[in-house]
Protein backbone atom coordinates (compact mmCIF):
# COMPACT_ATOMS: atom_id res chain seq x y z
CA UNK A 1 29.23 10.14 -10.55
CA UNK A 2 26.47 8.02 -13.01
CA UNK A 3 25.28 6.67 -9.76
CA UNK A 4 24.39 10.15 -8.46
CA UNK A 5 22.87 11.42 -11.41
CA UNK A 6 20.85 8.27 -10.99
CA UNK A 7 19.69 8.19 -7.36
CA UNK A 8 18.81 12.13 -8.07
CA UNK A 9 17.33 11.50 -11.45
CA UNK A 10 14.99 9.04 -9.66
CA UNK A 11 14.51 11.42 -6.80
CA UNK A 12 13.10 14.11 -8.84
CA UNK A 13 9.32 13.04 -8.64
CA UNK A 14 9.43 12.77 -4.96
CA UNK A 15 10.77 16.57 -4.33
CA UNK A 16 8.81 17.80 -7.46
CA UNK A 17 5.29 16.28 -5.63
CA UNK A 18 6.15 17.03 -2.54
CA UNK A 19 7.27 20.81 -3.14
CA UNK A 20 4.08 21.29 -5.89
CA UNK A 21 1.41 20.33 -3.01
CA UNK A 22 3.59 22.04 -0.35
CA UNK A 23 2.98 24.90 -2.37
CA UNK A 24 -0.86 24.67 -3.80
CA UNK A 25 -1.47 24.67 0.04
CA UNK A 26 0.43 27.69 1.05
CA UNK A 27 -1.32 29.20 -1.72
CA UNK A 28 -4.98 28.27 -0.74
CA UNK A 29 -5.68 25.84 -3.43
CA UNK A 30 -5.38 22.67 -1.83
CA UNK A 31 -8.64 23.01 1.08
CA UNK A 32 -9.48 20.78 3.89
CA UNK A 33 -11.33 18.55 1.36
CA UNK A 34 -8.90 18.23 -1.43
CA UNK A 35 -6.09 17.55 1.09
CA UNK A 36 -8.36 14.76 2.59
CA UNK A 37 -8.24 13.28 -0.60
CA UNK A 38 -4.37 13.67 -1.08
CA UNK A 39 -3.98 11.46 1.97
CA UNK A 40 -6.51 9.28 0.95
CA UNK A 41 -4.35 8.51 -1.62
CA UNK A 42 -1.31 8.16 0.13
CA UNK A 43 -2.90 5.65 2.44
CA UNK A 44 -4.03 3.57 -1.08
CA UNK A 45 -0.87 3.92 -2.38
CA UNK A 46 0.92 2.41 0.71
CA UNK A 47 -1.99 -0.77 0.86
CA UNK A 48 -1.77 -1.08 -3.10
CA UNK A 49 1.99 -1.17 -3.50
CA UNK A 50 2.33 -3.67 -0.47
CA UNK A 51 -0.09 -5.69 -1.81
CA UNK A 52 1.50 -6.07 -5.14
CA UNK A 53 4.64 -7.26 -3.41
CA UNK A 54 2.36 -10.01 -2.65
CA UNK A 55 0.16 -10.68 -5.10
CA UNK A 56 2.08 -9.30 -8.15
CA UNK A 57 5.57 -9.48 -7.43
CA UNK A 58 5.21 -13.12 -5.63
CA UNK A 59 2.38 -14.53 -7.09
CA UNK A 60 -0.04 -15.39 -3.94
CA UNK A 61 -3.65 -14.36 -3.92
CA UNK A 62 -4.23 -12.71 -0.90
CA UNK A 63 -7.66 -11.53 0.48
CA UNK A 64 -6.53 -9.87 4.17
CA UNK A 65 -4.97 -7.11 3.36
CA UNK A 66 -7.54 -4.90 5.55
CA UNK A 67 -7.15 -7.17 8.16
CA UNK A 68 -3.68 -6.09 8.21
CA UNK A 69 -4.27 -2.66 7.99
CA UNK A 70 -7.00 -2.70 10.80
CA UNK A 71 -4.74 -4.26 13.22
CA UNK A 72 -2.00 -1.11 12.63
CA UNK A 73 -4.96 1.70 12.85
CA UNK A 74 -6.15 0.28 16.01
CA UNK A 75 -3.06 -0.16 18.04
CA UNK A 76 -1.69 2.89 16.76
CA UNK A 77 -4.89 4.63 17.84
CA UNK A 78 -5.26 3.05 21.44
CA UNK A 79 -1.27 4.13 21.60
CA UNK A 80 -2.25 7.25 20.65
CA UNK A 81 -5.19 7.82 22.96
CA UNK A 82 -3.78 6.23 25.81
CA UNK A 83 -0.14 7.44 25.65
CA UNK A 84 -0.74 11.00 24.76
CA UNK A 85 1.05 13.24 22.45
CA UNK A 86 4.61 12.74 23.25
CA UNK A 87 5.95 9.85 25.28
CA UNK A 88 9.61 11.48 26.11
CA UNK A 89 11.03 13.39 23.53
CA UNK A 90 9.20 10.50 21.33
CA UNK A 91 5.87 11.38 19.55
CA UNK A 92 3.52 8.59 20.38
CA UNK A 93 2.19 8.93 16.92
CA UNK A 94 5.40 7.20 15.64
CA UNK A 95 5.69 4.83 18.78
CA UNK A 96 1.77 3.78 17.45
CA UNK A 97 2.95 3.95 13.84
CA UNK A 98 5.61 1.54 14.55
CA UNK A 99 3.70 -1.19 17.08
CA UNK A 100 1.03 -1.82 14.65
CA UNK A 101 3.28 -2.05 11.67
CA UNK A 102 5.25 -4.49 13.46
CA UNK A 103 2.09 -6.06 15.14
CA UNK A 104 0.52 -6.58 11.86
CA UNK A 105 4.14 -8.20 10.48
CA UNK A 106 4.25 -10.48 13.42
CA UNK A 107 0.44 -10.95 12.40
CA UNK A 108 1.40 -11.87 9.08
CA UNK A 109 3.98 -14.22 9.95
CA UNK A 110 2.21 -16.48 12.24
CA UNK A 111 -0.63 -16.84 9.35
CA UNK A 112 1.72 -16.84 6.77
CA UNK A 113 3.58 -19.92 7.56
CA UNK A 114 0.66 -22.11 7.68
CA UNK A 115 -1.64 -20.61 4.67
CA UNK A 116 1.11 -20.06 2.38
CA UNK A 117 1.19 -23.52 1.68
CA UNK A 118 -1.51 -23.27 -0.21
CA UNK A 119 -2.43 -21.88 -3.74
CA UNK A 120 -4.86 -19.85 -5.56
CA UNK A 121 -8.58 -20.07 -4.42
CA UNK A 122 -7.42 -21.75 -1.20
CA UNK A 123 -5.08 -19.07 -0.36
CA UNK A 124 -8.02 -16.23 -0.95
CA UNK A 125 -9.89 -18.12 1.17
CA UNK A 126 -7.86 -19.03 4.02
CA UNK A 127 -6.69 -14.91 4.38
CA UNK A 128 -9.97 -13.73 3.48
CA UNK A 129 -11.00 -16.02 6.74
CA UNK A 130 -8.31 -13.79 8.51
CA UNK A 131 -9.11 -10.91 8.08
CA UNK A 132 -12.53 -11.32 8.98
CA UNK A 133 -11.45 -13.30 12.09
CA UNK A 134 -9.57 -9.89 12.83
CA UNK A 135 -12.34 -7.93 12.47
CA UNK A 136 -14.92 -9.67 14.45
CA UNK A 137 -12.50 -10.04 16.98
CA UNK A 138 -12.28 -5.66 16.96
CA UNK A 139 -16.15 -5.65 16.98
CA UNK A 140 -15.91 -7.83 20.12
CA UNK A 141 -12.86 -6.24 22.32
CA UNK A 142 -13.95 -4.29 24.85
CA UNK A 143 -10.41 -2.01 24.67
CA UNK A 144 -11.36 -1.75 20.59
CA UNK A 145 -15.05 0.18 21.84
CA UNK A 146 -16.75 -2.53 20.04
CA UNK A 147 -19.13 -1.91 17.32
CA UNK A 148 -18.82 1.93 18.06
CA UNK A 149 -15.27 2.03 17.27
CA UNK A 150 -12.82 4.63 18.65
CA UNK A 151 -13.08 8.14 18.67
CA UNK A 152 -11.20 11.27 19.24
CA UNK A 153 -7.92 10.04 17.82
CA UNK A 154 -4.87 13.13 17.94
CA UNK A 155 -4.79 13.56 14.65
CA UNK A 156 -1.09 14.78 13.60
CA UNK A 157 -0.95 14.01 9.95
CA UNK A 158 -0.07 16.57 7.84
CA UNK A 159 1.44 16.81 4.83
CA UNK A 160 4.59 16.22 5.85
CA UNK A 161 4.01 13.26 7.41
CA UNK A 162 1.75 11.71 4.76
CA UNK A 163 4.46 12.26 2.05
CA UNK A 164 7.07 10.89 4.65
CA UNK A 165 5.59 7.21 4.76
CA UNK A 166 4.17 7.17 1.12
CA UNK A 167 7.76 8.09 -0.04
CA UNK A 168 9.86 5.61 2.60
CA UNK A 169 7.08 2.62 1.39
CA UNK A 170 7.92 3.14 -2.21
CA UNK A 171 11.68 3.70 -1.49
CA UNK A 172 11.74 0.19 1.08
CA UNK A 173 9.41 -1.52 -1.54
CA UNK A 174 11.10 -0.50 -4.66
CA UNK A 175 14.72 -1.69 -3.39
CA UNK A 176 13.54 -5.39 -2.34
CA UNK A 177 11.84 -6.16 -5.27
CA UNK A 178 15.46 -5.84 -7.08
CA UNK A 179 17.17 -7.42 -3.84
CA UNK A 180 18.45 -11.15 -4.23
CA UNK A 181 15.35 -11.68 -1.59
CA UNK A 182 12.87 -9.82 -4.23
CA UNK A 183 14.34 -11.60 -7.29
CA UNK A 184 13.12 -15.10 -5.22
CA UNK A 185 9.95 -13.63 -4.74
CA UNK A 186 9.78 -13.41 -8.22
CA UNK A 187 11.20 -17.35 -9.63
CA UNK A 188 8.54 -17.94 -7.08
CA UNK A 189 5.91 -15.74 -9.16
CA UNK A 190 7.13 -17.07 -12.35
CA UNK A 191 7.27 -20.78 -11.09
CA UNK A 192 7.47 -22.70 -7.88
CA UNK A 193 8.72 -25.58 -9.13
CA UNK A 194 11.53 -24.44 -11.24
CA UNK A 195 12.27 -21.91 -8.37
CA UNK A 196 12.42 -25.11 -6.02
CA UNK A 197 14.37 -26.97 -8.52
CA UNK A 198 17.66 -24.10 -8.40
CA UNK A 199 17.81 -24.01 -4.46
CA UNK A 200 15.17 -21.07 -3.61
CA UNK A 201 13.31 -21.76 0.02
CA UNK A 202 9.68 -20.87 -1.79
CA UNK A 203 7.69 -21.23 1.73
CA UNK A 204 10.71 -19.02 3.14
CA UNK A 205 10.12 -16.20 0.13
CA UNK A 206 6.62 -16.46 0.21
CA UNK A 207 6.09 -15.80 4.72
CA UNK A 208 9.09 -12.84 3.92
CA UNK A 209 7.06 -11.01 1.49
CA UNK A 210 3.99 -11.52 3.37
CA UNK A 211 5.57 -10.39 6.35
CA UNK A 212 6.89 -7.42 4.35
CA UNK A 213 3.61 -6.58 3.09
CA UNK A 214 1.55 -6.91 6.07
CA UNK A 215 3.96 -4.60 7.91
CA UNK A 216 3.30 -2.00 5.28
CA UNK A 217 -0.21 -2.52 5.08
CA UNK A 218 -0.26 -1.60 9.12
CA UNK A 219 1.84 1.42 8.10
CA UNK A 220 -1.13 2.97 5.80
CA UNK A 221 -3.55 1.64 8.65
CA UNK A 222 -2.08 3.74 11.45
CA UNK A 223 -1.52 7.02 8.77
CA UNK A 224 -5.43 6.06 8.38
CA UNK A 225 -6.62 6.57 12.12
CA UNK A 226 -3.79 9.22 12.73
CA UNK A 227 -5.52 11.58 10.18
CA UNK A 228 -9.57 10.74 10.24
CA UNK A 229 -9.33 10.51 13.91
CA UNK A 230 -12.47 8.02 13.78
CA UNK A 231 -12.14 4.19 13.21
CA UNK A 232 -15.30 1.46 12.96
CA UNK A 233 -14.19 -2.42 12.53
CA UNK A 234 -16.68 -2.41 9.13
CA UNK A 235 -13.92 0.09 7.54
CA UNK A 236 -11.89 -2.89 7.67
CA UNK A 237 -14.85 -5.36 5.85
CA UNK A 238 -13.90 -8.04 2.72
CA UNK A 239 -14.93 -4.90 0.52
CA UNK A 240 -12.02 -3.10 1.74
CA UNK A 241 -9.59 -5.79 0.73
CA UNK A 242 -11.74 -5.75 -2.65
CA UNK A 243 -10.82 -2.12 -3.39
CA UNK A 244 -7.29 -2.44 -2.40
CA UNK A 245 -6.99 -5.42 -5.02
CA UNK A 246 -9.38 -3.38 -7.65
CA UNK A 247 -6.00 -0.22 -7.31
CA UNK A 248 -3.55 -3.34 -7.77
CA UNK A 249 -5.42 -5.23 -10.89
CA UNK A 250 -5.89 -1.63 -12.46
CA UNK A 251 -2.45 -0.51 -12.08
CA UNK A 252 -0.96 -3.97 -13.33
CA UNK A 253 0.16 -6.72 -11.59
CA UNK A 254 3.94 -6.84 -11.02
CA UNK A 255 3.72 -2.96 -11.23
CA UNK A 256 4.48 -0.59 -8.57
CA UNK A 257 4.48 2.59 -10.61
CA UNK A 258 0.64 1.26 -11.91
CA UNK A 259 -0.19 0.92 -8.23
CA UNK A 260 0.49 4.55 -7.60
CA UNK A 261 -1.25 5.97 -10.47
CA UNK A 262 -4.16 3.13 -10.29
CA UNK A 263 -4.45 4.67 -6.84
CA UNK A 264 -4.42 8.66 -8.10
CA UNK A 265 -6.49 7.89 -10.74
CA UNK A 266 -9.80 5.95 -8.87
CA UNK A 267 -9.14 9.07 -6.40
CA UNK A 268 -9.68 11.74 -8.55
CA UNK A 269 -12.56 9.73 -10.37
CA UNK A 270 -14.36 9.11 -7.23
CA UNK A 271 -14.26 12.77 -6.20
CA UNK A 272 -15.70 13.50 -9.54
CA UNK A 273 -18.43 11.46 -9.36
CA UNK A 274 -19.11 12.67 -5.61
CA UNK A 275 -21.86 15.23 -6.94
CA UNK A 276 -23.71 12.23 -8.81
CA UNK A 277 -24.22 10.33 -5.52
CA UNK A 278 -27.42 8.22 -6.99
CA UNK A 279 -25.14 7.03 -9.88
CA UNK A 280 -21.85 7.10 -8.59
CA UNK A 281 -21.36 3.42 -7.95
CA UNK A 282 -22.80 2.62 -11.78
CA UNK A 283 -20.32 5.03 -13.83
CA UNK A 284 -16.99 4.31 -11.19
CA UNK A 285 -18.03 0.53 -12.16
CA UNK A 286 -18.29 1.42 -15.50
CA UNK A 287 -15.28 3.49 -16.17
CA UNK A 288 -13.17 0.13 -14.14
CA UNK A 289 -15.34 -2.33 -16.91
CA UNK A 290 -14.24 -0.18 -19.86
CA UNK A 291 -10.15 0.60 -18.21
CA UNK A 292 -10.15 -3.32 -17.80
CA UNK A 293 -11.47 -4.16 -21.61
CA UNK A 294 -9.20 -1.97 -22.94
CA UNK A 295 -6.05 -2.44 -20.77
CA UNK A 296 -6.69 -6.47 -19.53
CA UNK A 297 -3.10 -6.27 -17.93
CA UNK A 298 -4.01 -3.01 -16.18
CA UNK A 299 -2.68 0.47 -16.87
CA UNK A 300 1.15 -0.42 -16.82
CA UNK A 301 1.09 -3.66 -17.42
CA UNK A 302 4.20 -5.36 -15.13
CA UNK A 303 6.42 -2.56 -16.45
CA UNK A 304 7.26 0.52 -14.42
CA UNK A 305 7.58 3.98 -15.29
CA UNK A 306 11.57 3.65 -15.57
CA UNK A 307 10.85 0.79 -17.96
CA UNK A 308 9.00 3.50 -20.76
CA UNK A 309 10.73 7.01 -20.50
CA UNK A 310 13.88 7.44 -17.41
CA UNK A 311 14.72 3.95 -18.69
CA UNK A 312 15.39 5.27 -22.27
CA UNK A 313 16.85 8.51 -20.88
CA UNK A 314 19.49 6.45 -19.60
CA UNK A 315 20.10 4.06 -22.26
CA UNK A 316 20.67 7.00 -24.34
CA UNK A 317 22.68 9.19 -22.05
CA UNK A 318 24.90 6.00 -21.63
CA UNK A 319 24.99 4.90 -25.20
CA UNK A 320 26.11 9.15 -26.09
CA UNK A 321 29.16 8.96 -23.45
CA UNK A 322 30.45 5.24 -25.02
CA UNK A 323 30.19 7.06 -28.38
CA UNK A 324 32.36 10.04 -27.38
């Protein structure tokens, strides 16, 4: 029974976000524009939190995240384009959302193995290198359209969708990080050596969370092209692994529930600051310069949400039963 009131304790943000903005659109309130935004920030929620697995959770200073997420936007779009809408009974949406999520894993593997060798800088480097490998090769692929990218992608996202993937991401995420698999991820985090020294595989826990991440990361790419219909390979530039990593520093490293707000939050900024388009770049950089003095381990730190208020609930509603 305590694990019930758990599992639907921490279900109770999912149903409450997705029933709020199920109904601010019924009602009019959410437009075209503002919903735009919303899966704007599902897509940055699904890149940040699978980066963190990475970076934050294992410790490995990656650079190619939108490499990743390029390579599941495109092959979900050509899917998508050249399959049609339904392939069977099968939408070809979630045929494309699953080829380049596993394309981008099988991606991620194959550079993995060899890069993950290395450490700081070096690692930056050598999957900054791939993703821009991946990108010149779109610009240059005659079935990618080249330099004019592709065009007139189906788009089925809706709301339903969009909440579907952020929430499964979060869910899949969430559960390896306290797996045996996510616990090595983090001994490797904390440090190699030591993690080496009590049996862990680190090159093994290192390729598996890349892997993992990558696949995600070609999740949010495909939910990308499915719902702006229009994809360019300089969307997928060194400054988009930039912002991903700017949503992961600002939300705390080692932080999944930072990630999420870290992404809401440079959202609703940036549509703020949409009317001030001459200054816009100078106060968003300004507002991240001030977060960052003020909060140098990012908004949450490496503690979750759990960790500062369900956490306690439970404690409490645990320590009340013991005392009856």
């Amino acid at each position: 029974m305590e694990s019930f009131k758990r599992i639907g304790l921490r279900a109770l943000p999912f149903v409450a976000v997705y029933v709020v903005v199920l109904a601010l659109m019924n009602l009019g309130v959410i437009n075209d524009y503002i919903f735009a935004i919303i899966v704007t920030i599902c897509v940055n929620i699904i890149l940040a939190t699978s980066l963190n697995l990475v970076t934050g959770f294992t410790g490995q200073f990656s650079l190619g995240h939108a490499g990743f997420m390029a390579v599941g936007a495109y092959t979900c779009a050509l899917i998508c384009i050249h399959l049609g809408p339904v392939v069977g009974q099968v939408p070809a949406f979630l045929i494309g959302m699953l080829a380049g999520a596993t394309a981008a894993a099988l991606i991620g593997a194959l550079v993995g193995l060899p890069t993950l060798r290395l450490r700081g800088d070096y690692l930056a480097i050598a999957t900054l290198g791939m993703a821009e490998i991946i990108r010149v090769a779109l610009l240059n692929l005659p079935i990618t359209n080249g330099a004019a990218g592709l065009s007139g992608i189906p788009q089925v996202v809706d709301w339903n969708w969009a909440f579907l993937f952020t929430a499964v991401t979060l869910i899949v995420l969430w559960n390896y990080i306290r797996s045996s698999q996510g616990r090595r991820a983090i001994a490797v985090r904390e440090d190699e050596i030591a993690a080496e020294a009590i049996g862990v595989n680190t090159t093994a826990a290192k390729v598996q969370a890349f892997t993992i991440g990558a696949f995600f990361a070609g999740i949010g790419g495909g939910l990308y092209a499915s719902y702006f219909f229009l994809l360019k390979p300089d969307q997928f530039g060194f400054l988009k692994s930039i912002d991903i990593l700017v949503i992961v520093v600002l939300g705390g490293l080692g932080s999944m529930s930072g990630s999420v707000i870290a992404a809401i939050l440079l959202a609703i900024v940036s549509m703020l600051l949409a009317q001030f388009s001459d200054v816009r770049m100078i106060i968003y950089s300004l507002v991240l310069v001030l977060i960052m003095i003020f909060r140098p381990g990012g908004l949450m730190g490496s503690k979750e949400v759990s960790d500062t208020i369900l956490g306690r609930v439970f404690k409490r509603n645990k320590t009340a039963e013991v005392a009856s």
